[in-house]
Protein backbone atom coordinates (compact mmCIF):
# COMPACT_ATOMS: atom_id res chain seq x y z
CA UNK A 1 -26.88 83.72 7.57
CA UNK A 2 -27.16 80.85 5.40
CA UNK A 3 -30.12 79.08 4.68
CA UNK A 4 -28.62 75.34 4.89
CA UNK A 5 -32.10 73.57 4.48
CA UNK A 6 -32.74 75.51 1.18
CA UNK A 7 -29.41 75.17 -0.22
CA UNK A 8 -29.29 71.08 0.30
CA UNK A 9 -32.97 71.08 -1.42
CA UNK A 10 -31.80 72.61 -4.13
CA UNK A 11 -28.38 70.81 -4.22
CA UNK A 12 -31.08 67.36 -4.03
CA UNK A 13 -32.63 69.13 -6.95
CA UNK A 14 -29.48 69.36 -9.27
CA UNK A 15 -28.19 72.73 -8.27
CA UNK A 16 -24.13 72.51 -8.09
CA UNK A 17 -23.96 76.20 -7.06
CA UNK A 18 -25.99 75.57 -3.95
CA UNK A 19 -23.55 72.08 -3.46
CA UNK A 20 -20.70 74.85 -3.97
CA UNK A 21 -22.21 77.35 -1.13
CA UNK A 22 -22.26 74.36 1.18
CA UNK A 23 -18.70 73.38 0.67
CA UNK A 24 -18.04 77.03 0.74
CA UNK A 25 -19.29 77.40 4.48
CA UNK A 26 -18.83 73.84 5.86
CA UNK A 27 -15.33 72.89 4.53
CA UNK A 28 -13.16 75.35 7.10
CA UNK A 29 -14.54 73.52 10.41
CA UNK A 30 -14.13 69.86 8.83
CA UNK A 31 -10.96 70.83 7.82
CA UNK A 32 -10.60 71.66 11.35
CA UNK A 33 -12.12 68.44 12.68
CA UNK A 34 -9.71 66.39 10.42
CA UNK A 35 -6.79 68.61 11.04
CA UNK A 36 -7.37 67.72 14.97
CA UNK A 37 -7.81 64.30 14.69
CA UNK A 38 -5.16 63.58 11.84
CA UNK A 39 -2.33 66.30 12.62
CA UNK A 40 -1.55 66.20 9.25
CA UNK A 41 -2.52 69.32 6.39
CA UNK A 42 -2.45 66.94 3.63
CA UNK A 43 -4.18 63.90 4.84
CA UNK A 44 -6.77 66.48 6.19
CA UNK A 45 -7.68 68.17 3.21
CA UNK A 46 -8.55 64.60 1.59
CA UNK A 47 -10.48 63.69 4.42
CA UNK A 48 -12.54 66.93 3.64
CA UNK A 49 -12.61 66.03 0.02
CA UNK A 50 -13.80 62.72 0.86
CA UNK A 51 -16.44 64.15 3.01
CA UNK A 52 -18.19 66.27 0.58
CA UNK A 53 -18.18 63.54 -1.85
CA UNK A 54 -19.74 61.10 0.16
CA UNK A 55 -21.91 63.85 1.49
CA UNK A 56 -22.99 64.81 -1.81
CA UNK A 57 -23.25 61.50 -3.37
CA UNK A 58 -25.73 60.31 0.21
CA UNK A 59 -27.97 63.83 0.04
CA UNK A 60 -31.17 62.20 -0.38
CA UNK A 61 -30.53 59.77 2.59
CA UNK A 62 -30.32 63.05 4.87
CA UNK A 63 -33.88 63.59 7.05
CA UNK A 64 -33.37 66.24 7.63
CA UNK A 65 -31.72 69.19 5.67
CA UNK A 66 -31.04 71.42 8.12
CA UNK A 67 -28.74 69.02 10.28
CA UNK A 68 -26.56 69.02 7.24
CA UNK A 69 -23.34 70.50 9.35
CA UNK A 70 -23.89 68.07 11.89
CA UNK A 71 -23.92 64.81 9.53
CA UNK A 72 -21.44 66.49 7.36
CA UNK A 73 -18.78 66.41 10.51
CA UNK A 74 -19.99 63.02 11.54
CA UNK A 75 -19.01 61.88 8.44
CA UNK A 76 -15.51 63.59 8.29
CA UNK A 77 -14.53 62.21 11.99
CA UNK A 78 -15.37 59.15 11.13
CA UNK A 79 -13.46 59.11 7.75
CA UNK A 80 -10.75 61.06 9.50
CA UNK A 81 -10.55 58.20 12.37
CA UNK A 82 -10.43 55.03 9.69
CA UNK A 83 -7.67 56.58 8.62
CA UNK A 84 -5.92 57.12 11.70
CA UNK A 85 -6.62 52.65 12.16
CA UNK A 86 -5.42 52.33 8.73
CA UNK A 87 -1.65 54.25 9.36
CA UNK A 88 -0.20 51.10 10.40
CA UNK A 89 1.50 53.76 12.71
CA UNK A 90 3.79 55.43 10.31
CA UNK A 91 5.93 58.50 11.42
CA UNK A 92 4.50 61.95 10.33
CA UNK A 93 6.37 64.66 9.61
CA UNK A 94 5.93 67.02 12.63
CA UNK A 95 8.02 69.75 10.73
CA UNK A 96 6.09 69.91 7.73
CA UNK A 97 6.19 74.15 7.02
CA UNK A 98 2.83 73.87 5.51
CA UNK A 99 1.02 72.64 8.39
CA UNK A 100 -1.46 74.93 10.01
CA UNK A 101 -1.25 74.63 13.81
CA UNK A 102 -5.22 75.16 15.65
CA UNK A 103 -3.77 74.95 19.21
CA UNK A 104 -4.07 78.35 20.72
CA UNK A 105 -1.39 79.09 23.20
CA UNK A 106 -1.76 82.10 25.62
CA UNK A 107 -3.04 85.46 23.94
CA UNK A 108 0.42 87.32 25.36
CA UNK A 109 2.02 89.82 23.02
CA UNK A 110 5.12 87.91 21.31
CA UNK A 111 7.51 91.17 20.19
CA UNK A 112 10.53 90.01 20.42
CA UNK A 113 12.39 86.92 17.95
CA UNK A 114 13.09 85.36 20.75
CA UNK A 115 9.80 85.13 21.99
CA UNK A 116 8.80 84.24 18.63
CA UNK A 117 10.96 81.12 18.33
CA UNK A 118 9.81 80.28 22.20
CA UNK A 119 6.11 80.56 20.80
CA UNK A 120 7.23 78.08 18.10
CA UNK A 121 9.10 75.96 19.63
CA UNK A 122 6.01 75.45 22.22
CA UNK A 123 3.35 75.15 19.40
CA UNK A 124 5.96 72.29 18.18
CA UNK A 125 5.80 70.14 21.84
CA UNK A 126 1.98 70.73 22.06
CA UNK A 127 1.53 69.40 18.57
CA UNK A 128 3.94 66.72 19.10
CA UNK A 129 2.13 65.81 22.60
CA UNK A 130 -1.03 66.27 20.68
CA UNK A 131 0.41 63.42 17.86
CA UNK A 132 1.66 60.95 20.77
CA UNK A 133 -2.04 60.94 22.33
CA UNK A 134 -3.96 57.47 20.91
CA UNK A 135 -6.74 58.32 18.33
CA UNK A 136 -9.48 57.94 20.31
CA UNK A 137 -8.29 60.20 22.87
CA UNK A 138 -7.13 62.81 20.04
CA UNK A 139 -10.29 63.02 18.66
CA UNK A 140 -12.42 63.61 21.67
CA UNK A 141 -9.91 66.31 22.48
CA UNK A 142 -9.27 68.12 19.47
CA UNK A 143 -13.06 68.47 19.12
CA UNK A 144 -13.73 69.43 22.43
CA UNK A 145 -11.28 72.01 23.08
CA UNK A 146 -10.17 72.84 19.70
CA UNK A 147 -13.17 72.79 17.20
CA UNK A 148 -15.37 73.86 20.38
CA UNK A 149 -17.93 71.11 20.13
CA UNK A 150 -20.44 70.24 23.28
CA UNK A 151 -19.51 66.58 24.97
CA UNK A 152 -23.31 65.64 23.46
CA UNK A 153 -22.08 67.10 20.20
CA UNK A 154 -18.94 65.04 20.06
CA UNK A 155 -21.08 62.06 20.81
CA UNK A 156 -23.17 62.11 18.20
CA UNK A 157 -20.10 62.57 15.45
CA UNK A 158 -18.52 59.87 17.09
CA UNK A 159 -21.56 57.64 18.03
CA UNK A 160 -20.50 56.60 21.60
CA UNK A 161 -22.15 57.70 24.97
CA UNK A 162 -21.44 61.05 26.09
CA UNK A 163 -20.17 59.35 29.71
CA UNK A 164 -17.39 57.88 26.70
CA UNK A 165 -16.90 61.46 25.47
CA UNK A 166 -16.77 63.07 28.52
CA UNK A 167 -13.60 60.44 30.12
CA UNK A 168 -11.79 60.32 27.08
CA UNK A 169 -11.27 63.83 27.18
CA UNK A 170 -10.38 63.55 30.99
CA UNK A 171 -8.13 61.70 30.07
CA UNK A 172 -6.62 62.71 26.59
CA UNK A 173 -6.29 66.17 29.23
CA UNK A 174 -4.11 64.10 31.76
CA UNK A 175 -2.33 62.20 28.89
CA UNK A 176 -1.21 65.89 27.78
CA UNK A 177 -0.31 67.60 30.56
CA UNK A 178 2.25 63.97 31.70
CA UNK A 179 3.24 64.53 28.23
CA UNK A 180 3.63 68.37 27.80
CA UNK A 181 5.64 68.03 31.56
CA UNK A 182 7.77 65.26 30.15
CA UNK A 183 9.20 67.64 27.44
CA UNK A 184 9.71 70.11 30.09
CA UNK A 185 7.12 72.25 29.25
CA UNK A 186 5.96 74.69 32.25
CA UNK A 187 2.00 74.08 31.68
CA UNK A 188 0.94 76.66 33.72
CA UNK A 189 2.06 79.34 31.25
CA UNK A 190 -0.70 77.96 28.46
């Protein structure tokens, strides 16, 4: 286990390898949180980059050292949600073969090609249900059920009440499963 508070002392104190370690063991999970919120690889991973620069460049403005994963993922939400306002709703590629896909369909056994393609073809209506939900709703979402955050969690990265948290992702849930029906989709199969 990694001591965070030591390594952001000594990355206060000049230390790039400890800065390195940090990005090393931080940058999979905001890639994650950006991924989720953006639903796009690219856009993500500059997000992230982002992140760790402002993260690094704000160290000694951080309290408290050891919450540095927690304000590290505030900080990449929130730049990952500007950008979502700043889109002036452009299309995004939805069959881009580099994207990485988090949502995690049912654990079955896929043997066959034709299962195969059906377990792509549903990954591509859940990510395309997933890109039709509004931002706000996305977000909540993504980091509640895919990145695995607590509703109290979620509220602090996104710095609304955890009442907020807790209906958006009611409803971002509701949003989905019109959505996923809609594309004739049989839900209970996920």
């Amino acid at each position: 286990m990694i001591d965070v508070e030591q390594l952001v002392k000594r990355s206060r104190g000049g230390d790039d390898s400890a800065f390195a370690e940090l990005i090393a063991n931080f940058q999979g999970k905001a890639f994650s949180i950006a991924y989720g919120i953006l639903m796009d690889k690219t856009e993500a991973e500059d997000i992230v980059q982002d992140a760790f620069i402002k993260a690094y460049f704000s160290l000694k403005q951080l309290k408290n050292p050891a919450a540095f994963p927690s304000w590290l993922f505030k900080i990449t939400a929130h730049l990952a949600l500007n950008k979502t306002q700043r889109r002036d709703n452009k299309n995004i590629s939805l069959d881009d073969e580099d994207t990485i896909t988090y949502i995690q369909l049912s654990p079955d056994i896929w043997n066959t090609p034709e299962e195969a393609f059906m377990r792509a073809e549903t990954q591509h209506i859940v990510k395309q249900a997933m890109m039709s939900l509004p931002p706000k709703y996305r977000a909540a979402i993504s980091l509640r059920e895919i990145d695995g955050f607590s509703y109290t969690e979620i509220a602090d990265m996104l710095q609304i009440p955890e009442g907020t948290v807790k209906s958006r992702v009611h409803e971002a849930r509701n949003m989905l499963k019109d959505r996923l029906i809609a594309f004739g989709l049989d839900i209970t199969t996920l």
